[in-house]
Protein backbone atom coordinates (compact mmCIF):
# COMPACT_ATOMS: atom_id res chain seq x y z
CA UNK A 1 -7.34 -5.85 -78.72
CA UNK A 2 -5.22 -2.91 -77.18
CA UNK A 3 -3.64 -3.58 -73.58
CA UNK A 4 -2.79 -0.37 -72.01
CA UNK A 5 -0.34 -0.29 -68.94
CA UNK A 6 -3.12 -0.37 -66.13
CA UNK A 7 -4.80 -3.40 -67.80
CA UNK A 8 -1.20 -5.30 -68.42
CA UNK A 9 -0.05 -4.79 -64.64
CA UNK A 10 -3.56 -5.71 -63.60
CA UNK A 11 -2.64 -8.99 -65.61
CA UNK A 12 1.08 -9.37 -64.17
CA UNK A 13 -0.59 -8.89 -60.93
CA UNK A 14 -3.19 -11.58 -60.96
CA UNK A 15 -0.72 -13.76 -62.59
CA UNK A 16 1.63 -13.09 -59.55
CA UNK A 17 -1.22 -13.76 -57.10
CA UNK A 18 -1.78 -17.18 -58.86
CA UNK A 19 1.98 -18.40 -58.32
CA UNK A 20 2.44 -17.21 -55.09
CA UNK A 21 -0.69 -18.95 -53.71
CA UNK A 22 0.15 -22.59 -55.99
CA UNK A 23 3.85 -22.54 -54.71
CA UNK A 24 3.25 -21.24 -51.05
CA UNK A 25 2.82 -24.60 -49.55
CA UNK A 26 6.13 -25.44 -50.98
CA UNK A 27 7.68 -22.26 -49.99
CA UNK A 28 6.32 -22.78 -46.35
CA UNK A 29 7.80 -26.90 -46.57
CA UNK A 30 11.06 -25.23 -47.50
CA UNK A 31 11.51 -23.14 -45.27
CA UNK A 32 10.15 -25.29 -42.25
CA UNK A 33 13.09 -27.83 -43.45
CA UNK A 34 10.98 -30.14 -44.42
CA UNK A 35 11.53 -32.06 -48.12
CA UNK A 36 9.37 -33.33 -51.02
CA UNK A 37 9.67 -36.76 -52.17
CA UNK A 38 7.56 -37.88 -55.06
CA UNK A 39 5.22 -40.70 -55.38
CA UNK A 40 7.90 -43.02 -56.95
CA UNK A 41 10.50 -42.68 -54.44
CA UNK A 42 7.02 -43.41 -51.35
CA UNK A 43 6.10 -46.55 -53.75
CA UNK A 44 9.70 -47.88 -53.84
CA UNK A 45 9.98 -47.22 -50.25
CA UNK A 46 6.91 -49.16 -49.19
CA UNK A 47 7.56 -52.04 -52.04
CA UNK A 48 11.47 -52.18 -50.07
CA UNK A 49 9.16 -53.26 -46.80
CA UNK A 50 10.97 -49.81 -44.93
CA UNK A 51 9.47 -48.83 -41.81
CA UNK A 52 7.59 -45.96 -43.56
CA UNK A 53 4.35 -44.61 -41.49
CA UNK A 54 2.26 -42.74 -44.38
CA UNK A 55 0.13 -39.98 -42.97
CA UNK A 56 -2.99 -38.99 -45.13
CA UNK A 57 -3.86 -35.48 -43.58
CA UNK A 58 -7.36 -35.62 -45.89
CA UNK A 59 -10.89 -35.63 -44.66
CA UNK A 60 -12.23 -39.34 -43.77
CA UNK A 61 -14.20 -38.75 -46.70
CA UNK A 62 -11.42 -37.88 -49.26
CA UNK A 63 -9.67 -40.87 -47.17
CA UNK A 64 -12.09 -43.36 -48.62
CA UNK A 65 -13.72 -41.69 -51.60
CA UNK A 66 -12.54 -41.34 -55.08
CA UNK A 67 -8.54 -41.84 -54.83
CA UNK A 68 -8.79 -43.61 -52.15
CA UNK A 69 -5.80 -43.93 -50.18
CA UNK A 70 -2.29 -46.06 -49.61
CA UNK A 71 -2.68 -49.27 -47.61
CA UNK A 72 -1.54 -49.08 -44.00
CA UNK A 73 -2.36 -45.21 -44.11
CA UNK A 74 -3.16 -44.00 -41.18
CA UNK A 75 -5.79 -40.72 -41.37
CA UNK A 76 -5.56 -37.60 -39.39
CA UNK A 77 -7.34 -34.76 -40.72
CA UNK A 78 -5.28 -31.67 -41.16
CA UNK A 79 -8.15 -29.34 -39.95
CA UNK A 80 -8.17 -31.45 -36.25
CA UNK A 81 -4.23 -32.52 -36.16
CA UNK A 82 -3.01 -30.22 -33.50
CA UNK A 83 -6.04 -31.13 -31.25
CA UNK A 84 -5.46 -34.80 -32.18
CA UNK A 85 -1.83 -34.43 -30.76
CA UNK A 86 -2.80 -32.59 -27.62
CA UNK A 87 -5.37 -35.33 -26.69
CA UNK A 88 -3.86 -38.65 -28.15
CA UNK A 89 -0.14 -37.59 -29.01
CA UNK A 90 1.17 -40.34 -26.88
CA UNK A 91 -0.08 -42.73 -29.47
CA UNK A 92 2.27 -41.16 -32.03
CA UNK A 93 5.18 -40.79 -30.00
CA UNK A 94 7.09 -44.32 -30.89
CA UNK A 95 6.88 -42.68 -34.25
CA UNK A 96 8.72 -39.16 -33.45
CA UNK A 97 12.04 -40.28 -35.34
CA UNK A 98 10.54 -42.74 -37.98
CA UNK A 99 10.29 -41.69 -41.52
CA UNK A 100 7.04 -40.33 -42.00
CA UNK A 101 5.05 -39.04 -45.43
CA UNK A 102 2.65 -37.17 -44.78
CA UNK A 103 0.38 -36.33 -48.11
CA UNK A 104 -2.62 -34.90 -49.35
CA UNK A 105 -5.00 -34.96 -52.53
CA UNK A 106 -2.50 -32.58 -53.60
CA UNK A 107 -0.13 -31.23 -51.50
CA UNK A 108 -2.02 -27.87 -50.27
CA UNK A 109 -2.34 -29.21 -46.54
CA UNK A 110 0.31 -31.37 -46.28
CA UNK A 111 2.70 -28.87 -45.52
CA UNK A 112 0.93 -27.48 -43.00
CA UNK A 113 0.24 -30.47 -41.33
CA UNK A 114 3.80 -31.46 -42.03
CA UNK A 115 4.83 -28.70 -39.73
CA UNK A 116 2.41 -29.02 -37.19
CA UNK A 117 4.00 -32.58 -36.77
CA UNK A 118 7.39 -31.05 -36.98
CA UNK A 119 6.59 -28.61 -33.97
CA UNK A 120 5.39 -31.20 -32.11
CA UNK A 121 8.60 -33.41 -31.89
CA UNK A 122 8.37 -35.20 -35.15
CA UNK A 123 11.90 -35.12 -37.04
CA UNK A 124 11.98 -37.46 -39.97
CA UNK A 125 9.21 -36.01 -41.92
CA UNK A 126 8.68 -35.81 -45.67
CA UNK A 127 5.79 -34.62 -47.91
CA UNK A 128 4.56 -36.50 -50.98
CA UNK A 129 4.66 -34.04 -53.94
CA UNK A 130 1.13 -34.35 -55.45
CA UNK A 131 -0.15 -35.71 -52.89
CA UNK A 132 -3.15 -38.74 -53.73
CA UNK A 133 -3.93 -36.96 -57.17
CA UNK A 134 0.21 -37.58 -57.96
CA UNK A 135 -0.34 -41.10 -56.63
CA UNK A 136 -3.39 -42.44 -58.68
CA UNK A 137 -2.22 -40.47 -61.95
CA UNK A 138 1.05 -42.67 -61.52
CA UNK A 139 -1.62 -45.82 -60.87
CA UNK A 140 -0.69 -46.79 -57.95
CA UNK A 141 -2.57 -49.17 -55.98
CA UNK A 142 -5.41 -47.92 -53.56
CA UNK A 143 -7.89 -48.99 -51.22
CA UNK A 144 -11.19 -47.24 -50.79
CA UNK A 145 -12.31 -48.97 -47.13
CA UNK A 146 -11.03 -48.24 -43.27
């Protein structure tokens, strides 16, 4: 098979495309000043008894389908999260300088919501690289139930 230069830099291109958009919720994290931790680190953390609130930013479906989700998670869909803190923010607010993960299924929204949280007066955040895909794969325990 010949590549000739249109074809190869249509290639590059698309390849480009594809990195940007897998490493843009990162990019956005980092640049928001907001870290990754990994599911070990969260596990340890939890196992240690810390004060840790985990926020699972996935749909309440996600929350209790397949993976499942952390005990003691507490669920706020990314898509409704700024509402959410407009109309019941005052519920979060003990929590503005706790440590908070917040996580995903994989990490695409987390960041996101991560800095929705951030701009809203939350300062200790981190976001679980992986997100609940990362968690199960490392076999974590779950629970499927509200």
């Amino acid at each position: 098979m010949e590549m000739n230069a249109d074809t190869l830099q249509t290639i590059l291109l698309v390849v480009g495309v594809f990195l940007i958009m897998r490493f843009l919720p990162r990019i956005r994290a980092m640049f928001m000043g907001i870290p990754f931790t990994d599911v070990h680190a969260v596990k340890r953390r939890l196992d240690a008894g810390e004060n840790l609130l985990v926020i699972d930013v996935r749909t309440q479906g996600e929350f209790t389908g397949d993976l499942g989700h952390i005990q003691g998670a507490l669920n706020l869909d990314a898509m409704a999260l700024g509402g959410k803190l407009r109309t019941q923010g005052e519920a979060l607010a003990p929590y503005k300088n706790d440590p908070i993960v917040v996580l995903c299924r994989t990490e695409n929204r987390s960041p996101g919501a991560a800095g929705i949280l951030k701009r809203n007066g939350f300062t200790n955040l981190a976001i679980m690289g992986g997100g609940m895909a990362a968690w199960n794969r490392a076999g974590y325990p779950v629970v499927h139930k509200i």
